[in-house]
Each structure stands twice: as structure tokens, then as C-alpha cells.
C-alpha atoms as a PDB file:
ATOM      1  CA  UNK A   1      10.234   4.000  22.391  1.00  0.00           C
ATOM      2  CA  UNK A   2       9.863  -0.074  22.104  1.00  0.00           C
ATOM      3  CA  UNK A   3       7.002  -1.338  20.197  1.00  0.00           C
ATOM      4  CA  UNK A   4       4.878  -3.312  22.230  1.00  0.00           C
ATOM      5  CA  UNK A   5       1.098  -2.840  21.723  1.00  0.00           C
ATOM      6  CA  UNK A   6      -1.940  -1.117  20.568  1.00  0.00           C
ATOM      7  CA  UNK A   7      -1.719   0.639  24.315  1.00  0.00           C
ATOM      8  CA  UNK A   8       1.111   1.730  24.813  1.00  0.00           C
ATOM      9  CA  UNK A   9       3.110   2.301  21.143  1.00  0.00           C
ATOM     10  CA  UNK A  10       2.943   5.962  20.088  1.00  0.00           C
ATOM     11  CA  UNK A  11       3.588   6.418  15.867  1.00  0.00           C
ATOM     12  CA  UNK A  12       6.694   8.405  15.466  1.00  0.00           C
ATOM     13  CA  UNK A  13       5.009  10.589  12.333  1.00  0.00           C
ATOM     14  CA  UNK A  14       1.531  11.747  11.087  1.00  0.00           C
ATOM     15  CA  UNK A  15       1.730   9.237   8.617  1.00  0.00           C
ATOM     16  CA  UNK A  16       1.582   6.451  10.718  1.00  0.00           C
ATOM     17  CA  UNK A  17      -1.789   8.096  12.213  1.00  0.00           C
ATOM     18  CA  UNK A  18      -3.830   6.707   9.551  1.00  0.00           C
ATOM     19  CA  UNK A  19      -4.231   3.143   8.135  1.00  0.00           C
ATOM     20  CA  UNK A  20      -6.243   1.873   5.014  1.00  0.00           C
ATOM     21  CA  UNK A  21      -6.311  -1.952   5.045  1.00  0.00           C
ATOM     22  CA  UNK A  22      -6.678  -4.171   2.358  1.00  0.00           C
ATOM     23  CA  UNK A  23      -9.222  -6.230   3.976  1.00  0.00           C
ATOM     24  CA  UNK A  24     -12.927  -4.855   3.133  1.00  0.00           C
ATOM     25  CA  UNK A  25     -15.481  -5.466   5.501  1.00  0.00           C
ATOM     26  CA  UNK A  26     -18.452  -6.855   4.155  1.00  0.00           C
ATOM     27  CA  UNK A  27     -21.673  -6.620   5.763  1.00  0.00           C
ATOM     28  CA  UNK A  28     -24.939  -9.121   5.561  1.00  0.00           C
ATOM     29  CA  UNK A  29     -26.569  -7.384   2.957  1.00  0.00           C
ATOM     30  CA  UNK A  30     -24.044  -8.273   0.686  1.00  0.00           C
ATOM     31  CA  UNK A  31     -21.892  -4.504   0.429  1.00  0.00           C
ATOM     32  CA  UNK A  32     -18.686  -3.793   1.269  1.00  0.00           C
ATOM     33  CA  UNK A  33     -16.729  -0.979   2.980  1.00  0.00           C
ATOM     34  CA  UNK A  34     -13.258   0.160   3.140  1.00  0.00           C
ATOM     35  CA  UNK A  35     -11.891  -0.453   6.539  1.00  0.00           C
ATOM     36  CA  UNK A  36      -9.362   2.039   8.447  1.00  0.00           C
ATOM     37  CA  UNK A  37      -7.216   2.087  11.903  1.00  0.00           C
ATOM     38  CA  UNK A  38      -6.579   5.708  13.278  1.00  0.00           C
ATOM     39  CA  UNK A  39      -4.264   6.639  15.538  1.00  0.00           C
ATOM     40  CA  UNK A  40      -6.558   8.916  17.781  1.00  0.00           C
ATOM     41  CA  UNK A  41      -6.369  11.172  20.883  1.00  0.00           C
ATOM     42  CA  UNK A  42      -9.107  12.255  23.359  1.00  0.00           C
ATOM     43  CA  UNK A  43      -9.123  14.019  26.737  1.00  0.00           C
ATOM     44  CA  UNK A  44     -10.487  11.171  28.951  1.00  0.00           C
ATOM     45  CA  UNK A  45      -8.952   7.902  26.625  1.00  0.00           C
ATOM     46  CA  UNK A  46      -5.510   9.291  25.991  1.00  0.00           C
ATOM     47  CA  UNK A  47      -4.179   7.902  22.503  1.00  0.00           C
ATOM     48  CA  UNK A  48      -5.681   5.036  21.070  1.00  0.00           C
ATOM     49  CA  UNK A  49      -5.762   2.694  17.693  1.00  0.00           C
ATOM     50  CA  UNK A  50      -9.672   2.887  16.401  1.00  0.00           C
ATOM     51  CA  UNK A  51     -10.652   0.458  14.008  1.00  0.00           C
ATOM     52  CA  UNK A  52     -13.070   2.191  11.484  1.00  0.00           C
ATOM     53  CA  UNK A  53     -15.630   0.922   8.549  1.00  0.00           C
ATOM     54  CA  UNK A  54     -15.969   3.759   6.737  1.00  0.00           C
ATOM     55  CA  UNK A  55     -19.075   4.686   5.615  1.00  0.00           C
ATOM     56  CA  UNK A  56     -20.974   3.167   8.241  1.00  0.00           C
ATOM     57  CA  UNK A  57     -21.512   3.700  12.418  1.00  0.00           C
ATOM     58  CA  UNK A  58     -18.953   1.066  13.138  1.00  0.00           C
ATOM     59  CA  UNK A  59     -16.190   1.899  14.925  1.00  0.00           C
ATOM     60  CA  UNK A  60     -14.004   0.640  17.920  1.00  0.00           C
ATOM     61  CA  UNK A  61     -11.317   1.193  20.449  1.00  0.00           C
ATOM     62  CA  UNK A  62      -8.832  -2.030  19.181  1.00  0.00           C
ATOM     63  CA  UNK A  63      -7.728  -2.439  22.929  1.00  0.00           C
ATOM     64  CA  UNK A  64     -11.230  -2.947  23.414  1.00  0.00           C
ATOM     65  CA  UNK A  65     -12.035  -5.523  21.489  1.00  0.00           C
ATOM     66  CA  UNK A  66      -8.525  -7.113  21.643  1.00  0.00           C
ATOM     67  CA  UNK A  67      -9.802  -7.606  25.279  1.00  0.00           C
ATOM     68  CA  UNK A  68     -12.922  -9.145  24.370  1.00  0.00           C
ATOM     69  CA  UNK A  69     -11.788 -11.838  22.252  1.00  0.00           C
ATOM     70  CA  UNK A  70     -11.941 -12.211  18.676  1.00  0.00           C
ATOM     71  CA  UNK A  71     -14.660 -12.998  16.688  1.00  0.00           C
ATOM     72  CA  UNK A  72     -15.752 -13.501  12.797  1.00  0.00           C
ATOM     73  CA  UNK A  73     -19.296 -11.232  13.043  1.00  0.00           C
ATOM     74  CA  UNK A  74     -19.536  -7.826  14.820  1.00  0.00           C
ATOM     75  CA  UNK A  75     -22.138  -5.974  15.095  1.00  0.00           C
ATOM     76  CA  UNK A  76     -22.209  -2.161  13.371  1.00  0.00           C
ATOM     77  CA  UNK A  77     -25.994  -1.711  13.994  1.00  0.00           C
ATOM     78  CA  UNK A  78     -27.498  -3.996  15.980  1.00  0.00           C
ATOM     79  CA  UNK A  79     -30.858  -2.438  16.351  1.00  0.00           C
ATOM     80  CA  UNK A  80     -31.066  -2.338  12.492  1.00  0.00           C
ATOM     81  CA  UNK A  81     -29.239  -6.209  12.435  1.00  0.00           C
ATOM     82  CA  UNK A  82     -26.597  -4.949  10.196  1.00  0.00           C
ATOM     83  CA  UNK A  83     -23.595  -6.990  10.657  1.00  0.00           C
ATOM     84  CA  UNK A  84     -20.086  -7.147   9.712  1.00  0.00           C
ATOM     85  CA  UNK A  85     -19.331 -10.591   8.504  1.00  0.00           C
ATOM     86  CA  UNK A  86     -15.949 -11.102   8.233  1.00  0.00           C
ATOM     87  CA  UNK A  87     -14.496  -9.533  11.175  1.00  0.00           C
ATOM     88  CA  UNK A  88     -11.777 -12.293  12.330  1.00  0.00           C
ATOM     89  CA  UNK A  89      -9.919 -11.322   8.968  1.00  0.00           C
ATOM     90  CA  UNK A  90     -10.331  -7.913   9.016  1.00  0.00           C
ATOM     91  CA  UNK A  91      -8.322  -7.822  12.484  1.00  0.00           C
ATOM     92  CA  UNK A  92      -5.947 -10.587  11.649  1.00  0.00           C
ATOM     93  CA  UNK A  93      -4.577  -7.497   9.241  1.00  0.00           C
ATOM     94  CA  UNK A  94      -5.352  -4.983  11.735  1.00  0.00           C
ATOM     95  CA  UNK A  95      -2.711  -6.568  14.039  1.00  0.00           C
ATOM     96  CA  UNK A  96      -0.404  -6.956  12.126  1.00  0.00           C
ATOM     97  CA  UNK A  97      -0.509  -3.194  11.429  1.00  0.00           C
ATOM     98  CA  UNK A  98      -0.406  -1.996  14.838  1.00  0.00           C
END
């Protein structure tokens, strides 16, 4: 199978399921989280990369926000205003990866 994308690219070993990357993320209250993609299957999304900050409530589908456009602050909490800052570098690795 040919590489070609976050939506179509199936890893060839349980391995390749689970990414740490080097990037933190660091949110606007100054603390910082390890960040993770996962190679993930559900019933009505089929298998997709997630992009995950662990520790926290923030996590998305990457084909998702790949759609969206790119952006340097995301949101983990917005009704608590609890922000990841540095977002655009955090997937600038997370591409790369996947």
C-alpha cells in the first residue's frame, strides 16, 4: 500500500500505532504536556491519525484539522480559556510523522 495521507495510509505494525513527538505543547498558563498521534479505529470513522495532549481534554481527528487550516493557538478548553499555544509547531512535526 502507497503512502499518501493521514486518510488513507494504514501502518503496517502495532508499532507504528502510536507516536510520541518531541514537540510539547504548552498551554497559556505556562505548563506543558507531552503530545501523541494514535493510529485509531472506530465503527462510524473507520481508521484515523488522532493528535493527542496528554494529560488534558485535547484531542483531534488530524484530517480534521488538516482541513481546517493550520493555526499557532487551539483551543483544549474553551469554556475554561485554556489554550494550546504553540500549535503550528506541534503539527509541523505531526506531519511529518504521518
Amino acid at each position: 500500500m502507497r503512502k499518501s495521507g493521514p486518510k488513507d495510509w494504514v501502518p503496517s505494525s502495532q508499532k507504528a500505532l502510536r507516536k510520541k513527538l518531541k514537540t510539547e505543547a504548552l498551554d497559556n498558563h505556562g505548563y506543558r504536556y507531552a503530545v501523541w498521534l494514535l493510529f485509531d479505529h472506530s465503527e462510524p470513522m473507520g481508521w484515523k491519525w488522532i493528535l493527542r495532549i496528554d494529560g488534558t481534554p485535547g484531542s483531534w481527528y488530524m484530517s480534521t484539522i488538516l482541513e481546517g487550516g493550520i493555526r499557532d493557538k487551539i483551543s483544549i478548553d474553551y469554556g475554561q480559556r485554556w489554550d494550546c499555544i504553540n500549535f503550528l509547531e506541534i503539527m509541523q512535526e505531526a506531519i511529518t510523522l504521518i
